[in-house]
Protein backbone atom coordinates (compact mmCIF):
# COMPACT_ATOMS: atom_id res chain seq x y z
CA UNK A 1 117.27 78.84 -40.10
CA UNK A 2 119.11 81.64 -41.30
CA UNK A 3 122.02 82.56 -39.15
CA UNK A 4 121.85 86.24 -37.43
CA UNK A 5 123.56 89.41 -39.54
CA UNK A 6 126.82 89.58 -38.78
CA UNK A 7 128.41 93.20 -38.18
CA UNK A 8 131.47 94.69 -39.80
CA UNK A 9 133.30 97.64 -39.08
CA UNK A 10 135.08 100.08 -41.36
CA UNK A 11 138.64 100.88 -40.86
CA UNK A 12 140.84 103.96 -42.50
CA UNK A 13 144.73 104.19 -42.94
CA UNK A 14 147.08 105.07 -45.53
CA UNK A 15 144.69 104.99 -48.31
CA UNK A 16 143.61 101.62 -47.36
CA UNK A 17 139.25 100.70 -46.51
CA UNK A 18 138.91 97.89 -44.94
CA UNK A 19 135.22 96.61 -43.82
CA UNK A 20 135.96 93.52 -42.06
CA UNK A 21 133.32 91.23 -40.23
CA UNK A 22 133.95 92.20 -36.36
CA UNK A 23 134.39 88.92 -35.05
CA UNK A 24 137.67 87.95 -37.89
CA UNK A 25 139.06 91.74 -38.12
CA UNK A 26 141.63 91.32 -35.36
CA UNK A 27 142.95 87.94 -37.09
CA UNK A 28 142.71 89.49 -40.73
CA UNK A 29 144.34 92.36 -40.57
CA UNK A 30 147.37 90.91 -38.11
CA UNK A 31 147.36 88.17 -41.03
CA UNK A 32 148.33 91.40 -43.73
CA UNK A 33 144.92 91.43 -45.44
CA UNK A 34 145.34 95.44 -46.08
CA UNK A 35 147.76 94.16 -48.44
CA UNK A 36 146.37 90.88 -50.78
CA UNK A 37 149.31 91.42 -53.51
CA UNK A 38 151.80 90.09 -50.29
CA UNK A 39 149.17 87.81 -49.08
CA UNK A 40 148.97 85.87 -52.11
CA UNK A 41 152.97 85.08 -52.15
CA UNK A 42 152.09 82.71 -49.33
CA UNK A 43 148.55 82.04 -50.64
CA UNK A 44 148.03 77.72 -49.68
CA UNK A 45 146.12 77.64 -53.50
CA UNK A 46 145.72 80.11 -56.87
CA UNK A 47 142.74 79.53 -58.71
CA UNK A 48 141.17 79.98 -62.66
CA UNK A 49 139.54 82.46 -63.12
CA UNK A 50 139.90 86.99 -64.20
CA UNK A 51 142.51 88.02 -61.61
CA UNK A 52 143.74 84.57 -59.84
CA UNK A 53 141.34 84.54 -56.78
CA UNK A 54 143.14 82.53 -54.29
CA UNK A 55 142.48 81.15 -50.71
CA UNK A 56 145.27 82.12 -47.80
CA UNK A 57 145.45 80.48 -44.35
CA UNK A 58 144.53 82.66 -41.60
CA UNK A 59 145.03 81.93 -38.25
CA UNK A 60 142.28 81.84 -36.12
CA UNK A 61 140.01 81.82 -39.23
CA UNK A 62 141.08 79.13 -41.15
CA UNK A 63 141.04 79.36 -45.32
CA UNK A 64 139.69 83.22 -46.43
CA UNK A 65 138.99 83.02 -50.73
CA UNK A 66 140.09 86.63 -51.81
CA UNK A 67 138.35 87.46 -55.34
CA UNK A 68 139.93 90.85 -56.98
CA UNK A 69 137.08 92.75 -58.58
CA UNK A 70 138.22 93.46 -62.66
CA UNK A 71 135.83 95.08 -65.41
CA UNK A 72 135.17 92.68 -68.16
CA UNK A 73 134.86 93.28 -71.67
CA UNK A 74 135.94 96.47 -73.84
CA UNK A 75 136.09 98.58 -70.30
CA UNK A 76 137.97 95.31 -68.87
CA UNK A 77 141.15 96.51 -71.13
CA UNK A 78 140.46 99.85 -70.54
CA UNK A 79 140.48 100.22 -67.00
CA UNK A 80 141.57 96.77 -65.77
CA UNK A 81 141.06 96.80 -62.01
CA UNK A 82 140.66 100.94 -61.40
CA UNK A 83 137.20 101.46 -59.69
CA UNK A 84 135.14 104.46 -59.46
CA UNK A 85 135.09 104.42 -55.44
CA UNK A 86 134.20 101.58 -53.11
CA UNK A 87 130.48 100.96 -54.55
CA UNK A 88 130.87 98.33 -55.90
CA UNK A 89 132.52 95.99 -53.74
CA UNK A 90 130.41 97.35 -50.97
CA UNK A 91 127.01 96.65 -52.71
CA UNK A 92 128.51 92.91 -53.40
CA UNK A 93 129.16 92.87 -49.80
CA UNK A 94 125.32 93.67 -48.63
CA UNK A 95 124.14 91.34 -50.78
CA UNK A 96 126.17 88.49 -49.49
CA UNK A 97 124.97 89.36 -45.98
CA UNK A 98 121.31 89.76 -47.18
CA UNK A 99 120.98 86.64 -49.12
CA UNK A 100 122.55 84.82 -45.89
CA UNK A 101 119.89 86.32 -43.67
CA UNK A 102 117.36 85.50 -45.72
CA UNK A 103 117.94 82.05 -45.99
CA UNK A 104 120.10 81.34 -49.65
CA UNK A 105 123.23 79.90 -49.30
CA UNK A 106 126.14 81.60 -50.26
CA UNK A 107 129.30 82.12 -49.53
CA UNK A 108 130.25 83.57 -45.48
CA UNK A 109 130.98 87.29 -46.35
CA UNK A 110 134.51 88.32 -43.97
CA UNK A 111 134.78 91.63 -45.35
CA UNK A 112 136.44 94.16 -48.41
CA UNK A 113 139.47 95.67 -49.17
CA UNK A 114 139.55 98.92 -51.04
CA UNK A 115 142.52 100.64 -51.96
CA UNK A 116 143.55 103.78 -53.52
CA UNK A 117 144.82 103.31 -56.85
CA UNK A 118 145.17 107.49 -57.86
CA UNK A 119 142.91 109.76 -59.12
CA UNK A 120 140.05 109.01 -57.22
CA UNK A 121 140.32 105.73 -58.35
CA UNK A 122 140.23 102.32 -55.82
CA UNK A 123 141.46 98.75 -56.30
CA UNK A 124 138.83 95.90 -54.46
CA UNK A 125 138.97 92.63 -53.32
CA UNK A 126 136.32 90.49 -51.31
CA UNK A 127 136.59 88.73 -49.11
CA UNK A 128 134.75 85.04 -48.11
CA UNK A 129 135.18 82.08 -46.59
CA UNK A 130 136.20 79.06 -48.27
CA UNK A 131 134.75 75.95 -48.51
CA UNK A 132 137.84 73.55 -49.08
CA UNK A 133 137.25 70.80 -51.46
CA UNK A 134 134.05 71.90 -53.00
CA UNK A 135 133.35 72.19 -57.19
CA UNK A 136 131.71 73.44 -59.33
CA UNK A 137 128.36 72.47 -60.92
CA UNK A 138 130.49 72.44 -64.37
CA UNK A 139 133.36 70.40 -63.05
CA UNK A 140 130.82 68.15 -60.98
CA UNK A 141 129.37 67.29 -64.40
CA UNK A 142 132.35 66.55 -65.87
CA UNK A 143 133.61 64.38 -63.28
CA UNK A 144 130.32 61.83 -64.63
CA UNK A 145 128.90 61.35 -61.21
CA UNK A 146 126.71 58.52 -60.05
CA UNK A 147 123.60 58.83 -61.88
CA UNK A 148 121.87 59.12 -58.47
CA UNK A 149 123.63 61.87 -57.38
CA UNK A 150 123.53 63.72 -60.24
CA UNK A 151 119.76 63.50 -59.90
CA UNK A 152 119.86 65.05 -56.34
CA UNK A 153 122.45 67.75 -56.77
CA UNK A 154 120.78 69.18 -60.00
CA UNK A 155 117.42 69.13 -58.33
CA UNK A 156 118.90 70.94 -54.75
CA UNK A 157 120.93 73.27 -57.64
CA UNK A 158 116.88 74.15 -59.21
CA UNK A 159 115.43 74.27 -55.29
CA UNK A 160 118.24 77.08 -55.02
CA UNK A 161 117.54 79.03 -57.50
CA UNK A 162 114.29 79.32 -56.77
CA UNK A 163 114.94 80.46 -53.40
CA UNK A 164 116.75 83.02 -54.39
CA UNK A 165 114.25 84.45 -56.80
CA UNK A 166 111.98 83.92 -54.06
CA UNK A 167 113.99 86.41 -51.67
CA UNK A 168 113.80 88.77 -54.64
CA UNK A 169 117.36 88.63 -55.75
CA UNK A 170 118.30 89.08 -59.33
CA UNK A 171 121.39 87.12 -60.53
CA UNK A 172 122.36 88.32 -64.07
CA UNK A 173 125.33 85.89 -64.33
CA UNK A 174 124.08 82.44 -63.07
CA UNK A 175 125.24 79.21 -64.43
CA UNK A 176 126.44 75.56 -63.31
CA UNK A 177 129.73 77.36 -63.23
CA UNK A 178 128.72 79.85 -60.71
CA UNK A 179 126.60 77.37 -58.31
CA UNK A 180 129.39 75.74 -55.94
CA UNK A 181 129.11 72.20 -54.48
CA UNK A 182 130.32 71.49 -51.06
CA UNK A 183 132.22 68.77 -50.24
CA UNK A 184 130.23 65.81 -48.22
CA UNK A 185 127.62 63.00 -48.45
CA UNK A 186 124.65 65.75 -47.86
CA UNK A 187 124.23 67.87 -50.64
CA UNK A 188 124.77 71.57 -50.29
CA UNK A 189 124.85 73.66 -53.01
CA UNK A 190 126.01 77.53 -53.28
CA UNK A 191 125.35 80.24 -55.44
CA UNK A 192 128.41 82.57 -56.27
CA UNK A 193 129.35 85.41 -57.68
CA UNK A 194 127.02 87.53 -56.29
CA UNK A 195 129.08 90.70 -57.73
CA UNK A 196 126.43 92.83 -59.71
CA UNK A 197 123.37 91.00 -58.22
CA UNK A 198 120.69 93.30 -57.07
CA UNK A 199 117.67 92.82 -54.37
CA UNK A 200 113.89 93.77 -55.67
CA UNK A 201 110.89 93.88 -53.47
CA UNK A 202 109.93 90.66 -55.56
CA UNK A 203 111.08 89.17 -58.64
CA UNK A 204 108.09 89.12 -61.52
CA UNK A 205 107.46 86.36 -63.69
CA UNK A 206 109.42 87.56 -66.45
CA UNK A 207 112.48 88.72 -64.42
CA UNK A 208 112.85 84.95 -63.35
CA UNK A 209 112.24 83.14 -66.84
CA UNK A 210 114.92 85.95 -68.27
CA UNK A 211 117.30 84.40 -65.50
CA UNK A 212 115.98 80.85 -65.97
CA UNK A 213 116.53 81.65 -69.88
CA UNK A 214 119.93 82.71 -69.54
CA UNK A 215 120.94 79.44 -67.00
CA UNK A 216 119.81 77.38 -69.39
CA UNK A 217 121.42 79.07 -72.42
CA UNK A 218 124.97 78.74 -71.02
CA UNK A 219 124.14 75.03 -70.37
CA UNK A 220 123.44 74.39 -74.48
CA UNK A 221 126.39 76.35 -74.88
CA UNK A 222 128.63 74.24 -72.29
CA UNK A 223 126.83 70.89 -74.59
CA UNK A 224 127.81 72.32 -77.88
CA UNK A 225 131.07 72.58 -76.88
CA UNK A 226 130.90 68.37 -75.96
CA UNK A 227 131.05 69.04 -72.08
CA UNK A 228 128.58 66.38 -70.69
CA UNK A 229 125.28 68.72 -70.09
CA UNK A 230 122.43 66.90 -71.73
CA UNK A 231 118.81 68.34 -72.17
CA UNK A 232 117.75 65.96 -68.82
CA UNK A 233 120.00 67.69 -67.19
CA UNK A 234 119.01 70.99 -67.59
CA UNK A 235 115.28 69.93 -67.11
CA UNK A 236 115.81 68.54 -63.71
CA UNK A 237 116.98 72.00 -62.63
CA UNK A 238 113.95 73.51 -64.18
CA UNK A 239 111.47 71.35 -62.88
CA UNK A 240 112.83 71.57 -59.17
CA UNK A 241 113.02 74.90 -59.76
CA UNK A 242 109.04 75.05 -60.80
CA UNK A 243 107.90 72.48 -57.92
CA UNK A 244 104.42 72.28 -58.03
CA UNK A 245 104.23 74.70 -59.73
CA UNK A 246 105.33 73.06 -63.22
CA UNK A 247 103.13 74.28 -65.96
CA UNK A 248 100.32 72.99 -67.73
CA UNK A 249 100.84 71.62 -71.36
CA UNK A 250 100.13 74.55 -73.47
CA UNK A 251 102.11 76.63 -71.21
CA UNK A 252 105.30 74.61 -71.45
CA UNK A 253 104.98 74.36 -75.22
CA UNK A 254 104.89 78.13 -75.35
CA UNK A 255 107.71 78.36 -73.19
CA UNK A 256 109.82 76.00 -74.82
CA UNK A 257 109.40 77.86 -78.24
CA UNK A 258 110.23 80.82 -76.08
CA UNK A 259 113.73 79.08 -74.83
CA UNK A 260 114.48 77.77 -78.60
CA UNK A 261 114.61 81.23 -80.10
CA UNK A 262 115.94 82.78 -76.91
CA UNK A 263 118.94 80.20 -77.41
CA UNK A 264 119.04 80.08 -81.01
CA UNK A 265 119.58 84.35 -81.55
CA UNK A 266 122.37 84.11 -79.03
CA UNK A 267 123.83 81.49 -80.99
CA UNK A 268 123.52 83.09 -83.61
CA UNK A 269 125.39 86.32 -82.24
CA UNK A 270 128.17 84.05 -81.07
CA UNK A 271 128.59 83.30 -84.87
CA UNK A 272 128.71 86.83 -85.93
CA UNK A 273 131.12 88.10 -83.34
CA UNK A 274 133.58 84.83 -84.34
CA UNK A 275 133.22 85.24 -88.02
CA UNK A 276 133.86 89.24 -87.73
CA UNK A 277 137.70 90.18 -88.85
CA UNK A 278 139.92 91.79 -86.25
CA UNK A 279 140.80 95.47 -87.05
């Protein structure tokens, strides 16, 4: 069962938003979360990734992730981490608290920061709580599991997707990289990165195979590279995913040709962009 929404309340001062989950405010903000640049001088662990997310002890909450929000690509060197408003990092903040309600796991929303950074521009960071000791799909690959478990994460990673499409959530990012594996004997997968994601009344067919395209794009990409992602692999997300639902012969075949040239013209765009001189 879904747990119940939690509430958060906004708080003003000195150019400083904070929207903080009620029931962690008092310990978050007495812990100097209106100011993550100082936070992460103490920060217990820095992580990979754009802006060095890292996790900080908080007393009385225990290990909070904080996750900077940065544009990528051209408007990434443009603008770096300057934000048109709070919009953003509030929408990613909704969606956290909708997906929990509705049943996907995902990471426990605490709250935003959102800063002034001049000009009507704002500086974000979210806010989550961490899940010490857990990996990702990728690295949980790489680490050549027991071929048993591998079996039962990479089905519960397919059951997950399809629950989110199911709740009507559209994920234009998702990959073993972004699905998070938490520590323990049971398996319990997340899905991350929820930044961007958007909420439809229901996700059509076509929606989900262009997300389900694009999952299993990255994961040919990942085995062209010689990370250890093989074709069973990806098909035991997919056919969790499908349930009983798996298509009929003719179906699949048509699908597959679908997938081949789906993967095939993005590889070959990879090529161009390499082989294209700098100016």
């Amino acid at each position: 069962m879904a747990d119940a929404t939690p509430e958060f309340t906004r708080r003003e001062s000195d150019g400083v938003t904070l929207v903080l989950r009620d029931d962690v405010a008092q310990a978050l903000v007495a812990a100097g979360i209106a100011n993550p640049e100082s936070l992460r001088q103490g920060a217990a662990a820095v992580y990979e990734g754009r802006g060095a997310p890292f996790g900080a002890e908080v007393p009385g909450v225990g290990r909070v992730f904080v996750r900077p929000y940065l544009h990528g690509g051209l408007l990434g060197r443009m603008t770096g981490d300057a934000h048109a408003g709070d919009g953003r990092f509030l929408a990613e903040l909704r969606v956290l608290t909708d997906a929990r309600a509705a049943g996907v796991p995902v990471p426990e929303a605490l709250g935003i920061v959102s800063r002034r950074r001049g000009l009507g521009l704002r500086r974000g960071w979210l806010l989550v709580r961490e899940v010490p000791g857990a990996v990702d799909l990728m690295a949980f690959l790489v680490a050549s599991p027991p071929p048993a478990r591998r079996r039962e994460v990479l089905a519960s990673a397919g059951r997950i997707v399809r629950r989110l499409h199911d709740s009507g959530f559209e994920h234009p990012d998702l990959h073993f990289k972004n699905l998070l594996l938490a520590p323990g004997d049971a398996v319990r997968v997340l899905v991350l990165d929820l930044d961007r994601v958007r909420r439809l009344p229901a996700l059509s067919r076509e929606r989900r195979l262009a997300g389900l395209f694009r999952f299993d794009r990255y994961a040919e990409k990942q085995a062209s590279r010689g990370l250890p992602v093989s074709r069973v692999d990806r098909m035991r997300v997919l056919r969790a995913y499908a349930g009983s639902e798996w298509p009929a012969r003719a179906e699949l075949r048509a699908l597959a040709r679908r997938l081949a040239r789906h993967v095939a013209r993005h590889a070959a765009r990879r090529g161009r962009l390499i082989e294209e001189p700098a100016t």
